[in-house]
Protein backbone atom coordinates (compact mmCIF):
# COMPACT_ATOMS: atom_id res chain seq x y z
CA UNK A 1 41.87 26.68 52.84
CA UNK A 2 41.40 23.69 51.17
CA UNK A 3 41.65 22.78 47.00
CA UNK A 4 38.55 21.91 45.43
CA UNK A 5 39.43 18.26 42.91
CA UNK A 6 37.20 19.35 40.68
CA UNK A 7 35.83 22.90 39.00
CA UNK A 8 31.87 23.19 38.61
CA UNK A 9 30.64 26.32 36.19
CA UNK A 10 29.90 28.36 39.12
CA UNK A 11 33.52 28.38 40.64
CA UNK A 12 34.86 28.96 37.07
CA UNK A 13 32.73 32.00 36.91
CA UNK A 14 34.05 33.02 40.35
CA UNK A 15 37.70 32.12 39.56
CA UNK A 16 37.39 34.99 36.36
CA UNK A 17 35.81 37.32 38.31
CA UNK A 18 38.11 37.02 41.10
CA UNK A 19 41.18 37.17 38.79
CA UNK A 20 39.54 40.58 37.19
CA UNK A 21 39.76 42.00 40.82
CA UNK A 22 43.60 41.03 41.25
CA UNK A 23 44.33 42.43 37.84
CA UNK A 24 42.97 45.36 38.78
CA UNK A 25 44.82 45.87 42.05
CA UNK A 26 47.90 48.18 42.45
CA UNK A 27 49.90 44.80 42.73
CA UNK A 28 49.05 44.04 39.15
CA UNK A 29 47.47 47.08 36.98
CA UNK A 30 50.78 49.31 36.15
CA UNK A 31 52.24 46.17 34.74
CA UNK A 32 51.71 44.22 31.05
CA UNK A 33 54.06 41.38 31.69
CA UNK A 34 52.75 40.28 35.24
CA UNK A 35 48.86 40.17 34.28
CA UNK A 36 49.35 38.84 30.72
CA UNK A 37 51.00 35.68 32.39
CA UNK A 38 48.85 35.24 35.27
CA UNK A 39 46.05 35.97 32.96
CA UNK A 40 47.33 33.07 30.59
CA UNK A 41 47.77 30.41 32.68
CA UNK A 42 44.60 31.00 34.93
CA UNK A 43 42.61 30.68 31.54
CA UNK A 44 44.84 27.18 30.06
CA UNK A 45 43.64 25.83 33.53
CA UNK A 46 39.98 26.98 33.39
CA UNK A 47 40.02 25.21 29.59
CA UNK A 48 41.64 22.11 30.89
CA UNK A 49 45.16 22.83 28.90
CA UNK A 50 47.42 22.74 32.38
CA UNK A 51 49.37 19.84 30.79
CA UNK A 52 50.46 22.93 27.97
CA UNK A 53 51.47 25.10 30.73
CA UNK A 54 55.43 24.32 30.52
CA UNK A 55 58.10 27.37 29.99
CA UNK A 56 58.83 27.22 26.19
CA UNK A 57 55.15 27.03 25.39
CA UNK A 58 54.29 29.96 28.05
CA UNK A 59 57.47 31.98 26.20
CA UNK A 60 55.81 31.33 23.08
CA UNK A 61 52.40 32.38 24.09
CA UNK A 62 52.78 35.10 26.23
CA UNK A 63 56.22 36.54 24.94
CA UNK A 64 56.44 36.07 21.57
CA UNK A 65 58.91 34.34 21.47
CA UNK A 66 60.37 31.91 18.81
CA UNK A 67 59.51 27.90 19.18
CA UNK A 68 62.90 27.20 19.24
CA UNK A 69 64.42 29.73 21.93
CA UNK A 70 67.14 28.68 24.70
CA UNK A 71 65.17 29.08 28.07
CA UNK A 72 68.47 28.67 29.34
CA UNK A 73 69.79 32.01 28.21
CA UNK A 74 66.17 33.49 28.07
CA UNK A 75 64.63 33.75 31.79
CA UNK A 76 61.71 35.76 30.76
CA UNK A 77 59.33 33.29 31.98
CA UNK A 78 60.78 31.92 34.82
CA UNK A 79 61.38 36.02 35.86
CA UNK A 80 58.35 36.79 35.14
CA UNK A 81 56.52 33.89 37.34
CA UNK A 82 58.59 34.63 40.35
CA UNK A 83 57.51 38.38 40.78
CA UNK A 84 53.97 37.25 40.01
CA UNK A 85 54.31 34.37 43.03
CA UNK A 86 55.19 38.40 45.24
CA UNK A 87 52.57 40.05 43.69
CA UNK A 88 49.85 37.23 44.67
CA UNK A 89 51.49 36.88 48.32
CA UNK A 90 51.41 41.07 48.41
CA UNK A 91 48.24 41.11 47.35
CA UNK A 92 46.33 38.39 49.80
CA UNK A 93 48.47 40.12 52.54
CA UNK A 94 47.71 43.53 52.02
CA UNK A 95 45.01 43.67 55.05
CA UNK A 96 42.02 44.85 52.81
CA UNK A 97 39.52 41.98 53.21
CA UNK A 98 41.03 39.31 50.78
CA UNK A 99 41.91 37.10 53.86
CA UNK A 100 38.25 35.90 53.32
CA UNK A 101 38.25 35.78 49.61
CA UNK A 102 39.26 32.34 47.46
CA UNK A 103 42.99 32.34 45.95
CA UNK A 104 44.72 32.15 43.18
CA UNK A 105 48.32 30.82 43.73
CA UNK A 106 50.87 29.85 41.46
CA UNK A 107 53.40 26.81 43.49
CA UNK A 108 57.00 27.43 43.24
CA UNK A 109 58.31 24.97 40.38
CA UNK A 110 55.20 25.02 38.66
CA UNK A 111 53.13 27.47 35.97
CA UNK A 112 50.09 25.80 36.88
CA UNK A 113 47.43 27.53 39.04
CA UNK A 114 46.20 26.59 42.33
CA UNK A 115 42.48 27.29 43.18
CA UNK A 116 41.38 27.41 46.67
CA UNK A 117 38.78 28.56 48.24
CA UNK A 118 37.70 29.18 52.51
CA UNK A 119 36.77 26.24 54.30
CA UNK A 120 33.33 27.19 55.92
CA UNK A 121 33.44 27.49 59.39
CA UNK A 122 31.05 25.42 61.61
CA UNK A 123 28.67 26.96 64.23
CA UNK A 124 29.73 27.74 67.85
CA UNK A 125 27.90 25.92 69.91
CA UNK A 126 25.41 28.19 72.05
CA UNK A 127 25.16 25.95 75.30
CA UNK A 128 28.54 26.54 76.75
CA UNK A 129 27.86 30.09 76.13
CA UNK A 130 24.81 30.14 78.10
CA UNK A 131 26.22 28.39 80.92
CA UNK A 132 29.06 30.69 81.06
CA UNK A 133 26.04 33.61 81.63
CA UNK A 134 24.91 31.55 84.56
CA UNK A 135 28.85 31.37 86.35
CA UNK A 136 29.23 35.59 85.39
CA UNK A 137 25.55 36.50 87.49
CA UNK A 138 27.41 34.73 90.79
CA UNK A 139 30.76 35.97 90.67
CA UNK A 140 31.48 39.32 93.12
CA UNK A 141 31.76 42.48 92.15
CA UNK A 142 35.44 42.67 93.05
CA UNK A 143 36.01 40.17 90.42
CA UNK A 144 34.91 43.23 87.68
CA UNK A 145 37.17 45.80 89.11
CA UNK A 146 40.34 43.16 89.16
CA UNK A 147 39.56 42.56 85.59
CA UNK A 148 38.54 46.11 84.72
CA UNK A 149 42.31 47.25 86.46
CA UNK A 150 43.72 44.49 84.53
CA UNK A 151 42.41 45.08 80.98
CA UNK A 152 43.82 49.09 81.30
CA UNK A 153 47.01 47.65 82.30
CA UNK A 154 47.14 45.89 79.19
CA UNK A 155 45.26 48.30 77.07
CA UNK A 156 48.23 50.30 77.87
CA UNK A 157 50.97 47.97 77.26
CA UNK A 158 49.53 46.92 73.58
CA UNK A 159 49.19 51.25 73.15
CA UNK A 160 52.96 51.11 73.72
CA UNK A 161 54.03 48.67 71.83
CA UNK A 162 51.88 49.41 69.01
CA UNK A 163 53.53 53.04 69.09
CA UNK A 164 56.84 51.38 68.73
CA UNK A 165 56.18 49.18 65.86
CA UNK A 166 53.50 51.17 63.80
CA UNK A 167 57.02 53.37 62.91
CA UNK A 168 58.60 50.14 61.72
CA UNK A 169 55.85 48.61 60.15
CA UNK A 170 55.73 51.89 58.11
CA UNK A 171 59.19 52.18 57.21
CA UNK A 172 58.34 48.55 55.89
CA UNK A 173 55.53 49.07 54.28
CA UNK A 174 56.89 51.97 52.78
CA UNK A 175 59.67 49.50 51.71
CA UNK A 176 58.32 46.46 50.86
CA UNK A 177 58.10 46.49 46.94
CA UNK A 178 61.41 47.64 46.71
CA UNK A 179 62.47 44.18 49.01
CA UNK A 180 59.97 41.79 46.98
CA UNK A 181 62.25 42.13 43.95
CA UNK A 182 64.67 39.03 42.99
CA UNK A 183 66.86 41.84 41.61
CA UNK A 184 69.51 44.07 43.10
CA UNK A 185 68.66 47.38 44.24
CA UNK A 186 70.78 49.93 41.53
CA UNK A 187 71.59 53.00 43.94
CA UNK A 188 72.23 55.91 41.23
CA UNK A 189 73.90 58.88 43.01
CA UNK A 190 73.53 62.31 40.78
CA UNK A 191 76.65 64.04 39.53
CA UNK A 192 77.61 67.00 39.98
CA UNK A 193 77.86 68.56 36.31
CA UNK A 194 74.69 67.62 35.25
CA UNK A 195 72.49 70.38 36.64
CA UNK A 196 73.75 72.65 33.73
CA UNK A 197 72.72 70.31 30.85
CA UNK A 198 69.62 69.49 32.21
CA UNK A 199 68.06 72.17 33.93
CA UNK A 200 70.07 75.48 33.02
CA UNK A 201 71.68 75.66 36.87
CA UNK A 202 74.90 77.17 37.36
CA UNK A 203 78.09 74.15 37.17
CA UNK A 204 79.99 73.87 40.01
CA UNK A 205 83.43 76.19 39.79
CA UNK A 206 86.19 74.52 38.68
CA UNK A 207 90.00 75.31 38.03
CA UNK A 208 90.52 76.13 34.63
CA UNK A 209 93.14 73.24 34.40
CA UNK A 210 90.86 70.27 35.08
CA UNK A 211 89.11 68.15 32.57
CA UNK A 212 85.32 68.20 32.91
CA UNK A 213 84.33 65.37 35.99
CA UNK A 214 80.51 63.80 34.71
CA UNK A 215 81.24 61.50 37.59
CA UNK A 216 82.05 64.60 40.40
CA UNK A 217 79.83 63.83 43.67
CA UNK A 218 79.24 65.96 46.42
CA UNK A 219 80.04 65.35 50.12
CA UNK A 220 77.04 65.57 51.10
CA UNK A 221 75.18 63.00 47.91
CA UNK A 222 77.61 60.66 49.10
CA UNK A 223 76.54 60.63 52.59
CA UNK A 224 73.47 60.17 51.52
CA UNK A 225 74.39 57.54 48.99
CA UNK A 226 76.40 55.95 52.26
CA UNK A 227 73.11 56.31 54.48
CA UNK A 228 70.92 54.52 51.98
CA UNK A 229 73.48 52.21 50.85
CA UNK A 230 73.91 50.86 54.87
CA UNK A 231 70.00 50.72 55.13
CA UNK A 232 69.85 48.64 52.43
CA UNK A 233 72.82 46.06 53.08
CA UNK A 234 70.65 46.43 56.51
CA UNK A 235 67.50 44.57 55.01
CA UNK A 236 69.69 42.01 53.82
CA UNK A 237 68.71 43.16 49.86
CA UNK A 238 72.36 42.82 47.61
CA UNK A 239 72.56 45.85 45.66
CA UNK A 240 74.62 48.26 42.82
CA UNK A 241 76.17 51.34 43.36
CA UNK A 242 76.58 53.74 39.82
CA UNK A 243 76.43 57.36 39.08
CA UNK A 244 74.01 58.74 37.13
CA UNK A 245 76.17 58.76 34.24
CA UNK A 246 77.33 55.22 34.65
CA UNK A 247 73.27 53.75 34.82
CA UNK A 248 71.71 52.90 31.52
CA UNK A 249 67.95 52.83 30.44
CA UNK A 250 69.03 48.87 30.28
CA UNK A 251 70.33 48.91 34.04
CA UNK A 252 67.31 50.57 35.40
CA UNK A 253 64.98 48.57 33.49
CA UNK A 254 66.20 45.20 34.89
CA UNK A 255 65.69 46.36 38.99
CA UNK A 256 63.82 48.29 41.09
CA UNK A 257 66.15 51.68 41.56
CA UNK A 258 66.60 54.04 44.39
CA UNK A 259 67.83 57.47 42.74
CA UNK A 260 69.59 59.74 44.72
CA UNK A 261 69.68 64.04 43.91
CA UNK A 262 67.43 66.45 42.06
CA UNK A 263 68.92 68.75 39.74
CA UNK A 264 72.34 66.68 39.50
CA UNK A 265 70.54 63.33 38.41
CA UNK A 266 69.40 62.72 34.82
CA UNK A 267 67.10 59.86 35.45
CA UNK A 268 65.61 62.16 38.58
CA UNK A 269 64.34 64.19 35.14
CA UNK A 270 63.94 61.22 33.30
CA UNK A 271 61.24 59.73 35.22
CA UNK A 272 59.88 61.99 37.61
CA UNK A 273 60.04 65.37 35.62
CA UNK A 274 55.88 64.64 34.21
CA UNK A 275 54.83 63.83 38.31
CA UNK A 276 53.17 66.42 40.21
CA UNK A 277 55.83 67.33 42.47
CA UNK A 278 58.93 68.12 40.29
CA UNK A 279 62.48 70.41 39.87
CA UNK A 280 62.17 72.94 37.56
CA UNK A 281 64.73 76.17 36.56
CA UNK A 282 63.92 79.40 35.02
CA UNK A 283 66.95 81.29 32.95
CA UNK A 284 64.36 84.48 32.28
CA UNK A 285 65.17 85.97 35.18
CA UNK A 286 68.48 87.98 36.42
CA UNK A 287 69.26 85.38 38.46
CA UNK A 288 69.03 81.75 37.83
CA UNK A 289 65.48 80.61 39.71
CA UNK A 290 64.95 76.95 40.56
CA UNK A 291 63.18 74.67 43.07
CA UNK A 292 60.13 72.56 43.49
CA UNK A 293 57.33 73.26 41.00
CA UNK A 294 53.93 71.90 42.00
CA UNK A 295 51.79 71.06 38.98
CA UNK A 296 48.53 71.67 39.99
CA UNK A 297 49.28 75.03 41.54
CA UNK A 298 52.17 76.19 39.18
CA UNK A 299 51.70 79.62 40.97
CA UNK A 300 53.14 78.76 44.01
CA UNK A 301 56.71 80.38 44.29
CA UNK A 302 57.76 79.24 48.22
CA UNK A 303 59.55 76.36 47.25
CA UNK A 304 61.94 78.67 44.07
CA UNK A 305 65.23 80.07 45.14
CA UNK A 306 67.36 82.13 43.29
CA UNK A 307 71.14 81.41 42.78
CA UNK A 308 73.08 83.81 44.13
CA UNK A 309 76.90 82.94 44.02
CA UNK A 310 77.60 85.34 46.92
CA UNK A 311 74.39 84.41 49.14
CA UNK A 312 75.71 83.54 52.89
CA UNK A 313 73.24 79.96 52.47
CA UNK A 314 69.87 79.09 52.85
CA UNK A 315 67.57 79.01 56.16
CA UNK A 316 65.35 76.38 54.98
CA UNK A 317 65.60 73.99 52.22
CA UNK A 318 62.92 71.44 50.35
CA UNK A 319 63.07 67.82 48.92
CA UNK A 320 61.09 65.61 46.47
CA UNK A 321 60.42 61.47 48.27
CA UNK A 322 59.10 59.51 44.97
CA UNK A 323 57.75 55.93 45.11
CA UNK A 324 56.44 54.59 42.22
CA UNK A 325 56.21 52.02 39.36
CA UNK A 326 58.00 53.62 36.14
CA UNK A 327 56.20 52.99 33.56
CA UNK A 328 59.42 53.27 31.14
CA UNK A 329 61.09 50.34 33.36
CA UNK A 330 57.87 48.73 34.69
CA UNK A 331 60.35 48.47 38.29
CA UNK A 332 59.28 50.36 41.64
CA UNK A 333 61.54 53.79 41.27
CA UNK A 334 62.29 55.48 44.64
CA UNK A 335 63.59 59.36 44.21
CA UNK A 336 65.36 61.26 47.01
CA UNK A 337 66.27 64.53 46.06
CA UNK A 338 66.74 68.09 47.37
CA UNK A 339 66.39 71.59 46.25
CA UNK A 340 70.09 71.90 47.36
CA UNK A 341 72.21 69.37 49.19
CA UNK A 342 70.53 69.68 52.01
CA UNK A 343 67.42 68.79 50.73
CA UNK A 344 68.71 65.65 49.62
CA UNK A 345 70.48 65.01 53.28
CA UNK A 346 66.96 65.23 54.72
CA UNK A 347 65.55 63.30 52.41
CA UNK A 348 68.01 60.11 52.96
CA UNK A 349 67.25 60.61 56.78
CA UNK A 350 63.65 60.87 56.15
CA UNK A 351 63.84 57.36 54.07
CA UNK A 352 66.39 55.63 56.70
CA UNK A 353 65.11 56.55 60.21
CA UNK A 354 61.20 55.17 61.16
CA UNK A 355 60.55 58.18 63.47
CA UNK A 356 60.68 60.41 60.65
CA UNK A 357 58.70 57.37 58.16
CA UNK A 358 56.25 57.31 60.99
CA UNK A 359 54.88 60.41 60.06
CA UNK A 360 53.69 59.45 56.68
CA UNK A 361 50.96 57.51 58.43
CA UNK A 362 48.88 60.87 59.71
CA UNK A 363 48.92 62.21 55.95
CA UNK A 364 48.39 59.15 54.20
CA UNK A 365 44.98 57.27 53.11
CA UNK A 366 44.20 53.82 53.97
CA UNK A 367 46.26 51.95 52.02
CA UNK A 368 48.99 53.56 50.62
CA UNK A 369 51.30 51.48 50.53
CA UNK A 370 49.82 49.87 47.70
CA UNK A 371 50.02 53.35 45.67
CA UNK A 372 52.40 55.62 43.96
CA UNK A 373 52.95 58.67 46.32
CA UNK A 374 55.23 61.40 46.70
CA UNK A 375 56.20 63.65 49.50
CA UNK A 376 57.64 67.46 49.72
CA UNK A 377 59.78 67.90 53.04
CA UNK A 378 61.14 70.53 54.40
CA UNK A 379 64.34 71.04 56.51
CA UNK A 380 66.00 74.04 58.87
CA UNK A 381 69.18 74.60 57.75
CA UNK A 382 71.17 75.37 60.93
CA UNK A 383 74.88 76.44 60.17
CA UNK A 384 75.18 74.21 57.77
CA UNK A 385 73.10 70.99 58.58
CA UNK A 386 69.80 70.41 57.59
CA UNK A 387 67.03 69.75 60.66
CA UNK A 388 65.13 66.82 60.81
CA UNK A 389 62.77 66.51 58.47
CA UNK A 390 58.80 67.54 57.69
CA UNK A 391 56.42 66.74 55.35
CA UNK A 392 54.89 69.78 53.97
CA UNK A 393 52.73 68.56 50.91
CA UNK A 394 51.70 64.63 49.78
CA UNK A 395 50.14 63.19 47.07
CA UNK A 396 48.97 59.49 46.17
CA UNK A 397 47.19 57.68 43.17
């Protein structure tokens, strides 16, 4: 790639039309803060204003904010430019084509755009290629069947290793906007206590003697919480650990969030109760009813359970996998939650363990992992412990 000096009508034509296709991409369009600055200081440079393209005057412009404000207190901008800097890399990267197309980039250090566009490539030269015809017609025919041995050999080495790493490369896809924040992961683990407020659900038994515990976890939540927590530290990404009671509207907002439980987790209700796949209870009948309500086909009843305190526990259980951009908090919001505990065991394994991500691939449509999706899983429950994992219904926009 190579920058162009100078900017004719023509590329500043092709610069807007190419920054209406980034705005547009998943990278950029479930976002205000991200396109109105990239948006902003593409346009200053287009008009010849980059010498106006400093922090306090960007604040001002884009942000609203006063004249006078402290950019040392107030990091909006300097936030705000670093996760567009991801979004641009994410979005050149993202294996659709745009490997040919010119680029916007925005340098570290600097709020003033970079235009570049493909250096053309010269011709091959024909003659060698001819002469090369001339050397195949007189080589033997045992020469083809080496090479023809030789290229299945290796056809079958690259089919190996491409089986090992597609599972990686989709547990990091899968991944990836969670890692591309600056911010720490907040890992919000439900409570046990909450189920009753939110959804109607029977509160856990407790002696009579004991003050009410918003902040009770489960065994099995915290293994999950432990699971998660250990992938994470894993990737290298710092993180915070708070219940669901502990995490404000303010915490969430500030980093992308991993949220852990179904019924027991507020913000689980909070921000995925309107998505297709969702928890819902019913008090009308004798017993309480709750599970996994699909939207589109509210009819469906497989994935409802009654509570029955006496019931000697469940053969097979279900789980919600959420990944998407909240638009309350504008961050990437992952959800991991079960019908029951066990549901929300498989669910952590599902998220932690790249056989089990590999099979997202087979369900998913070319490229996902620039979308919102979520996943309903199943699990055998086998004395106890839930079974590895299935995905039993998917859906992406």
């Amino acid at each position: 790639m190579t920058s162009s000096p100078g900017i004719t009508d023509q590329q500043r034509a092709s610069i807007r039309r190419h920054l209406e296709w980034i705005l547009a991409s998943p990278q950029f369009r479930n976002s205000k803060r991200y396109p109105n600055l990239l948006q902003h200081v593409v346009e200053r440079a287009l008009d010849g204003d980059a010498d106006l393209l400093k922090e306090r005057a960007i604040g001002v412009d884009v942000f609203g904010r006063e004249p006078d404000y402290d950019t040392n207190i107030d990091h909006i901008v300097r936030t705000t430019a670093g996760e567009v800097r991801k979004r641009l890399a994410q979005y050149y990267q993202d294996g659709n084509g745009h490997a040919g197309e010119m680029r916007i980039d925005l340098p570290a250090g600097s709020y003033v755009p970079l235009f570049r566009w493909p250096e053309m490539e010269s011709p091959a030269d024909s003659q060698p290629a001819l002469a090369a015809a001339r050397v195949r017609r007189s080589r033997p025919w045992w020469l083809y069947a080496a090479a023809a041995v030789f290229i299945l050999c290796l056809a079958a080495v690259v089919v190996w290793r491409a089986d090992a790493t597609t599972r990686e490369s989709t547990m990091n896809r899968f991944w990836a906007p969670v890692w591309a924040s600056a911010n720490p992961v907040v890992l919000c683990v439900g409570s046990q206590s909450v189920a009753l407020s939110v959804y109607g659900l029977p509160d856990p038994k407790l002696p009579t003697y004991l003050p009410p515990l918003t902040d009770l976890l489960s065994i099995d939540d915290a293994v999950t919480l432990a699971r998660l927590t250990g992938f994470v530290q894993a990737n290298s990404k710092p993180y915070r650990i708070l219940t669901e009671s502990q995490a404000t509207l303010s915490d969430l907002r500030g980093a992308p969030s991993v949220l852990i439980g179904g019924f027991n987790n507020y913000w689980t209700y909070r921000f995925a109760g309107e998505l297709r796949f969702s928890f819902t209870g019913d008090q009308s009948t004798p017993h309480w009813r709750y599970g996994i309500m699909d939207k589109r086909n509210p009819s469906r009843q497989d994935w409802m359970m009654e509570y029955e305190p006496q019931s000697p526990g469940l053969a097979r259980d279900y789980a919600i996998i959420t990944r998407f951009i909240d638009p309350t908090t504008e961050q990437v919001t992952v959800v991991a939650g079960g019908r029951t505990k066990w549901g929300t065991l498989a669910a952590g394994e599902f998220l932690t363990n790249p056989s089990y991500m590999a099979r997202l691939d087979p369900v998913a449509p070319r490229g996902w992992e620039h979308r919102n999706l979520q996943l309903v899983i199943a699990t055998d429950v086998i004395r106890g412990m839930s079974g590895p994992p299935s995905i039993v219904a998917s859906h992406f926009w």
